[in-house]
Protein backbone atom coordinates (compact mmCIF):
# COMPACT_ATOMS: atom_id res chain seq x y z
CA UNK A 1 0.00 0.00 0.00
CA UNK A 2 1.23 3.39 -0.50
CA UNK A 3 1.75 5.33 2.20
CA UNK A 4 -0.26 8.40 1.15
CA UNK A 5 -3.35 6.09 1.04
CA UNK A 6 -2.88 4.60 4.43
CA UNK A 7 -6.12 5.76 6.41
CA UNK A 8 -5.43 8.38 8.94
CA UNK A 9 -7.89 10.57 11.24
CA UNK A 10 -8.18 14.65 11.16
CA UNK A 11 -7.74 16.86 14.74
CA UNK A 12 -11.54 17.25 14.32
CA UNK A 13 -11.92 13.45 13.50
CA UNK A 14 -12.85 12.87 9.83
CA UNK A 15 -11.42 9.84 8.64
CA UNK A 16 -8.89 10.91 5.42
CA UNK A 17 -5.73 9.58 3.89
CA UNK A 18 -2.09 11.98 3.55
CA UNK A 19 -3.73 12.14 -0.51
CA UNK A 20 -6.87 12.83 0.27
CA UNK A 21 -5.95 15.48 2.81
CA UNK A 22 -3.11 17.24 0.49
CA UNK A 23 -3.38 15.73 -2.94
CA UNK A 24 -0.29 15.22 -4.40
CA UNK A 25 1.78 17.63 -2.55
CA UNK A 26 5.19 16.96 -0.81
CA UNK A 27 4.76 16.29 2.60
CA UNK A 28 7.12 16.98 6.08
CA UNK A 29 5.13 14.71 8.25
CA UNK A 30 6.19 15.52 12.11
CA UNK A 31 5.11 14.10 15.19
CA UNK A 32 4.79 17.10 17.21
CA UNK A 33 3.53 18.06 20.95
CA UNK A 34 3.00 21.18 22.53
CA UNK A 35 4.67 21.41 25.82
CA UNK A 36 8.12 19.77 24.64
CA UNK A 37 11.30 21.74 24.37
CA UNK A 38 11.60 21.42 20.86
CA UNK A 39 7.95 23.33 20.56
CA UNK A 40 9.08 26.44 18.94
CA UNK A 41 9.98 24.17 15.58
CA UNK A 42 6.08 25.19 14.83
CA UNK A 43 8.07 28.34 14.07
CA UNK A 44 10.29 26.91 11.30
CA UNK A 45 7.66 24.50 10.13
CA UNK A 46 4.78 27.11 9.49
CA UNK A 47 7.28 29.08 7.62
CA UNK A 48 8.40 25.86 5.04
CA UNK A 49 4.81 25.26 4.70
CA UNK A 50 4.35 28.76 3.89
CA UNK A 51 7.23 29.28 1.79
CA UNK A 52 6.80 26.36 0.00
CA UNK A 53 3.14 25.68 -0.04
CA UNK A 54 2.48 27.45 -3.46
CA UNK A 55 4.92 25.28 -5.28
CA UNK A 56 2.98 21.73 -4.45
CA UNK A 57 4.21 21.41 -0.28
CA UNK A 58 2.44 20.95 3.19
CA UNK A 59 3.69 20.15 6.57
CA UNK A 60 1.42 17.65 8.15
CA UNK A 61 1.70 17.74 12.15
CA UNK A 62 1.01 14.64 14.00
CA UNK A 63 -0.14 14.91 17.91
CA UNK A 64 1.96 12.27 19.92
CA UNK A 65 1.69 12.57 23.68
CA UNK A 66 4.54 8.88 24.02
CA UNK A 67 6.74 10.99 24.98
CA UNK A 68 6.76 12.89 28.42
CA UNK A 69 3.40 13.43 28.51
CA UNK A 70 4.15 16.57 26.66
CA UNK A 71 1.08 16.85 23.99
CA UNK A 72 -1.55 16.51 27.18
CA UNK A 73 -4.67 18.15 25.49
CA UNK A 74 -7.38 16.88 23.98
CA UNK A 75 -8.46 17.74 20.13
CA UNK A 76 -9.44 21.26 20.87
CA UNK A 77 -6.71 22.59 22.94
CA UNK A 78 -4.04 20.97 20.39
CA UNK A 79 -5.86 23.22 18.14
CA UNK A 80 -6.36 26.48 19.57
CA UNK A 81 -2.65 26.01 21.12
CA UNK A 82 -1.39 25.67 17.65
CA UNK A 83 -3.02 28.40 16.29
CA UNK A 84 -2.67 31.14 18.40
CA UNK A 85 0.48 30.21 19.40
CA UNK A 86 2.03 29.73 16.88
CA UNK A 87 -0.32 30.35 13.85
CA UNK A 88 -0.56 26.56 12.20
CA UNK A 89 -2.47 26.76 9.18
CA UNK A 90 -1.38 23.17 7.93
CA UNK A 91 -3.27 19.87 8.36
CA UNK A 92 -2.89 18.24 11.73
CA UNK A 93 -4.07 14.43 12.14
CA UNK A 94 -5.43 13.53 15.81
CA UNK A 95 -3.37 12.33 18.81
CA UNK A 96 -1.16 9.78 17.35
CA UNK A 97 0.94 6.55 19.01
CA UNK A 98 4.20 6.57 16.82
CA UNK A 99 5.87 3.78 18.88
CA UNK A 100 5.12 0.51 20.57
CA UNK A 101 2.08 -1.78 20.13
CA UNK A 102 -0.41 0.68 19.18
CA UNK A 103 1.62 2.53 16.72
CA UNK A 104 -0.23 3.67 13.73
CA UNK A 105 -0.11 2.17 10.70
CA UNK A 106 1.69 5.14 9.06
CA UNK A 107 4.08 5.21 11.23
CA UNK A 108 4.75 1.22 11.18
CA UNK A 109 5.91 2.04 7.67
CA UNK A 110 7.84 5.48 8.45
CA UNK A 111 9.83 3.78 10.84
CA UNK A 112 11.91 1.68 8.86
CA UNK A 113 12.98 4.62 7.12
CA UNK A 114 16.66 4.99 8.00
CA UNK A 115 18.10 8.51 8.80
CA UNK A 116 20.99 10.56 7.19
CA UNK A 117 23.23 8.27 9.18
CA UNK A 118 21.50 5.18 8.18
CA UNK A 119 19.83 4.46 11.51
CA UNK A 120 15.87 3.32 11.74
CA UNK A 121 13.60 2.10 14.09
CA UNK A 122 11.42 3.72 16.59
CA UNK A 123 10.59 7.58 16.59
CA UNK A 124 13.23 9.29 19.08
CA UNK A 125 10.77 11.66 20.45
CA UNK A 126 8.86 14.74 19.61
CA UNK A 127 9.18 16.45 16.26
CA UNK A 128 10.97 13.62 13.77
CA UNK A 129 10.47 14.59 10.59
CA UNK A 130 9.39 12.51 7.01
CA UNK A 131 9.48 13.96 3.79
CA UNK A 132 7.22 12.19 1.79
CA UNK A 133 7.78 12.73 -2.15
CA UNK A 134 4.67 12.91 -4.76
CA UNK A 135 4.63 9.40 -5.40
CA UNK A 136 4.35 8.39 -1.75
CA UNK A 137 8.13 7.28 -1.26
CA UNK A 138 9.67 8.43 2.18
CA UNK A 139 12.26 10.56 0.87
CA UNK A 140 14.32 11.38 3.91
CA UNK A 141 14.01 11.33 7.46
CA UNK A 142 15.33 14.54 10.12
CA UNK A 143 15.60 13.51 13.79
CA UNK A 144 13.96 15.59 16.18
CA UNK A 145 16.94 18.29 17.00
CA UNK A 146 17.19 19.15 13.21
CA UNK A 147 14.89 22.12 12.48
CA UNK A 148 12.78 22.45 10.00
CA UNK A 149 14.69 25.62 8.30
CA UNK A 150 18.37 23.22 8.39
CA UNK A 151 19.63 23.71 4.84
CA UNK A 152 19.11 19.81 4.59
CA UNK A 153 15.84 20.06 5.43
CA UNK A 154 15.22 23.05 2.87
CA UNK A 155 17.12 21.44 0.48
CA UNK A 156 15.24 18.05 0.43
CA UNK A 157 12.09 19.77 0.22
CA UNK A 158 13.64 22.22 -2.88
CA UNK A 159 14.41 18.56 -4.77
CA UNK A 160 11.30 17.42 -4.53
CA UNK A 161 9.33 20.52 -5.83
């Protein structure tokens, strides 16, 4: 199955797919929370997805509270946090188990995606980024501590567009 049509659920809980929620855009998909210490990357990644987001890109946030308890709200606050905080304007699927023995389905195939160093496995914690070409191949993956405006990051993104 291609990733892009593996069924995922909206914040406000409609049922979609990465295609059917951004076409055939390039995607950053990042798990993201909003009381971690790598929070202000909402900064960088509203800016890609606005830079970006006329030439065929979206960021796609993904609520994960695994780690630290640090996403603790419920669908609501997630979204009113995100958008007055930090003005997120990009699709964000609902509170999300990346790791373990509920981990989503998306996520069971994004984690054998190895990193610039060639390490996969399990998501290291809050904001781990996937670029996700047109076709639905996993393009590259950014651990958490690599921001979203890293010239890697930027320059992925610019190959794929």
């Amino acid at each position: 199955m291609n990733i892009r049509d593996i069924p995922v659920r909206t914040l406000s809980g409609d049922e979609s797919t990465l295609a059917g929620l951004v076409g055939d855009r390039v995607v950053l998909l990042v798990n993201v929370a909003s009381k971690c210490g790598l929070t202000p990357q909402y900064t960088g990644l509203v800016e890609l997805h606005k830079n970006y987001g006329d030439r065929g890109f979206s960021v796609v946030g993904v609520p994960c509270n695994q780690f630290m308890g640090q996403e603790p709200g419920n669908a609501e606050e997630i979204q009113q946090f995100c958008s007055t905080t930090y003005g997120v304007d990009f699709p964000l699927l609902e509170k999300t188990d990346v790791n373990g023995d509920d981990r989503h389905p998306l996520y069971r195939e994004l984690a054998g995606t190895p990193d610039a160093e060639g390490a996969a496995g399990d998501i290291q914690w809050n904001f781990e980024k996937f670029l996700i070409a047109r076709d639905g191949a996993v393009a590259a993956r950014f651990r958490p501590t690599t921001a979203p405006d890293a010239p890697e990051v930027v320059s992925a993104v610019e190959g794929l567009l």
